[in-house]
C-alpha atoms as a PDB file:
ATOM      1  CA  UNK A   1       1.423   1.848  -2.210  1.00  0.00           C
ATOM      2  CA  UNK A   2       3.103   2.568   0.713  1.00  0.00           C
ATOM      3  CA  UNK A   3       1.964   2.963   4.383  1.00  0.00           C
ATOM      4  CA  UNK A   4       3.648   4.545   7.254  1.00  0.00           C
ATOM      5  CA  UNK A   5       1.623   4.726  10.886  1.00  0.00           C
ATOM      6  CA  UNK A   6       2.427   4.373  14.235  1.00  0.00           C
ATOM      7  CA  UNK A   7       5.961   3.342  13.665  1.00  0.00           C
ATOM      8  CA  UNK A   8       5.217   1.042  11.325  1.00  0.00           C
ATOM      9  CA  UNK A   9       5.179   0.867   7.620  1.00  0.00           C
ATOM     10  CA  UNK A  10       3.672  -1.731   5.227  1.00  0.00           C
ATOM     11  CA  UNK A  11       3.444  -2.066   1.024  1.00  0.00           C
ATOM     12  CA  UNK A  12       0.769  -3.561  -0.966  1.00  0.00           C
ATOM     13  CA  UNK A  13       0.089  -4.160  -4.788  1.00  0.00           C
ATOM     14  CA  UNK A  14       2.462  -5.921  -7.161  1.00  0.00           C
ATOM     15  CA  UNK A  15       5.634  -3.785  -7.251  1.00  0.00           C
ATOM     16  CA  UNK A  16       5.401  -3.118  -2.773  1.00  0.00           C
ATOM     17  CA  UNK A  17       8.689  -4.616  -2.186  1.00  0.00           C
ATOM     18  CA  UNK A  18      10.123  -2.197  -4.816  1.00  0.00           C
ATOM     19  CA  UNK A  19       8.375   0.849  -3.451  1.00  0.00           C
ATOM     20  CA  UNK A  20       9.168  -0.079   0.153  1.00  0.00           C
ATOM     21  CA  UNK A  21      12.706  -0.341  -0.883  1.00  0.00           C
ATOM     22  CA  UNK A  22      12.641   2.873  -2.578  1.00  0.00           C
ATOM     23  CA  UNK A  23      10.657   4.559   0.204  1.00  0.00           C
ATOM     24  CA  UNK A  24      13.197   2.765   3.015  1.00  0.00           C
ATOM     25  CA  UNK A  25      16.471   4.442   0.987  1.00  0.00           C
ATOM     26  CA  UNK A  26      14.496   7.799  -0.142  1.00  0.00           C
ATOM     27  CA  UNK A  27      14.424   8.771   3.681  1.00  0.00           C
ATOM     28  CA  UNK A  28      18.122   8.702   3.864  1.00  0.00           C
ATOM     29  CA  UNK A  29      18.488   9.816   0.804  1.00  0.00           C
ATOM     30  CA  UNK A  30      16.188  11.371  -2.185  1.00  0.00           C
ATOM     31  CA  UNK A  31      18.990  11.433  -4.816  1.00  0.00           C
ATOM     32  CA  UNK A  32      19.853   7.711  -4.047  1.00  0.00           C
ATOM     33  CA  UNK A  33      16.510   6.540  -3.858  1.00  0.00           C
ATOM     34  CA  UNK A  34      16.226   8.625  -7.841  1.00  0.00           C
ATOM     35  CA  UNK A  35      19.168   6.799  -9.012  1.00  0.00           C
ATOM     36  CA  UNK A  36      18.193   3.435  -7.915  1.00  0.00           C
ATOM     37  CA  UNK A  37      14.537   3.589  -9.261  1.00  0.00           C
ATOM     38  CA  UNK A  38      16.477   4.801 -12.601  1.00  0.00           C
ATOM     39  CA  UNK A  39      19.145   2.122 -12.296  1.00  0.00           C
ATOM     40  CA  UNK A  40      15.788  -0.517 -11.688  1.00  0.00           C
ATOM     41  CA  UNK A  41      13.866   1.362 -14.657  1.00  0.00           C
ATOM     42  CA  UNK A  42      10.969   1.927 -12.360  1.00  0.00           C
ATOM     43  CA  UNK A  43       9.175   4.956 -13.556  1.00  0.00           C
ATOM     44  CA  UNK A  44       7.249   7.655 -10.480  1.00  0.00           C
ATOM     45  CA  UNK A  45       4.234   6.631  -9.526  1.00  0.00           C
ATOM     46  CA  UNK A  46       1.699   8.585  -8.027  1.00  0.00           C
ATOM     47  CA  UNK A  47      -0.735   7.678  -5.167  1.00  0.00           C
ATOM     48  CA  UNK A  48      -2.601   4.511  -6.120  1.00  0.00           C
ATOM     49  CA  UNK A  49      -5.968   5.492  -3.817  1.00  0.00           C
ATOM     50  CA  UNK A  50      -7.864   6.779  -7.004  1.00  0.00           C
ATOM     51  CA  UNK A  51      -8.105   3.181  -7.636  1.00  0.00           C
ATOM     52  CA  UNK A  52      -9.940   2.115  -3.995  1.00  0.00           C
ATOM     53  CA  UNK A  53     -13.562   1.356  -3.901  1.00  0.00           C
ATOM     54  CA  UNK A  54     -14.481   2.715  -0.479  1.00  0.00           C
ATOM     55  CA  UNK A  55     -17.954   1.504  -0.337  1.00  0.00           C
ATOM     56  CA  UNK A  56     -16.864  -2.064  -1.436  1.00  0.00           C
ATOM     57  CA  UNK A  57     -13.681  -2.738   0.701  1.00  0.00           C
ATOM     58  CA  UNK A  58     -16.333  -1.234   3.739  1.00  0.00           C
ATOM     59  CA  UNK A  59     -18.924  -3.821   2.683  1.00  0.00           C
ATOM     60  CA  UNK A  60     -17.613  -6.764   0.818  1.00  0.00           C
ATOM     61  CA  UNK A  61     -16.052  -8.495   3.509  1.00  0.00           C
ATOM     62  CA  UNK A  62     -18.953  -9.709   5.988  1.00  0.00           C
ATOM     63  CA  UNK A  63     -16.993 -10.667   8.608  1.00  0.00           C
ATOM     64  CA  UNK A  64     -15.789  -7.013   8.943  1.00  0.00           C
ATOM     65  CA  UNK A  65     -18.865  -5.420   8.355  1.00  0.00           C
ATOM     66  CA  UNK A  66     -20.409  -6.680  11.334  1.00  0.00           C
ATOM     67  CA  UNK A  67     -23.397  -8.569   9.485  1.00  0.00           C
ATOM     68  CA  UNK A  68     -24.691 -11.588  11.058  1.00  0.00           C
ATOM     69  CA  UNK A  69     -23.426 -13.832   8.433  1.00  0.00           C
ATOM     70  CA  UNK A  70     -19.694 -12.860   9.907  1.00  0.00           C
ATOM     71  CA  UNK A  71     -20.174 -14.030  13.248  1.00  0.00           C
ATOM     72  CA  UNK A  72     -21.844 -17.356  12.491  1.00  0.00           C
ATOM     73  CA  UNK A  73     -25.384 -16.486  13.367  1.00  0.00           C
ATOM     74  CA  UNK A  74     -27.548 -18.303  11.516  1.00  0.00           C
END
């Protein structure tokens, strides 16, 4: 999972340093960036946000929900 914004770009999940390298060399270069992943047997993957829970990572994390129990308030 790769994400670019704002100038920046980050990788999560097991494998992010592999797709961030492959993303990194696929802008200068698609074929390279095919021949490496093929040369690193790393098969295409797809986008991974099937697998996101929107309504738990917006409410599992009090702190960042804004609940009470975040802030310390008793």
């Amino acid at each position: 999972m790769v994400v670019s914004s704002s100038g920046f770009v980050t990788a999560g999940a097991a494998l992010a340093y592999v797709d961030l390298a492959l993303w990194l060399i696929r802008r200068s270069s698609p074929a390279i960036a095919g021949l490496t992943a093929r040369f690193l047997l790393i098969e295409p993957r797809g986008s991974q946000s099937i697998f996101a829970i929107p309504d738990h990572l917006a409410h599992a994390d009090p702190a960042l929900n804004g609940s009470s129990a975040g802030r310390g308030i008793s």
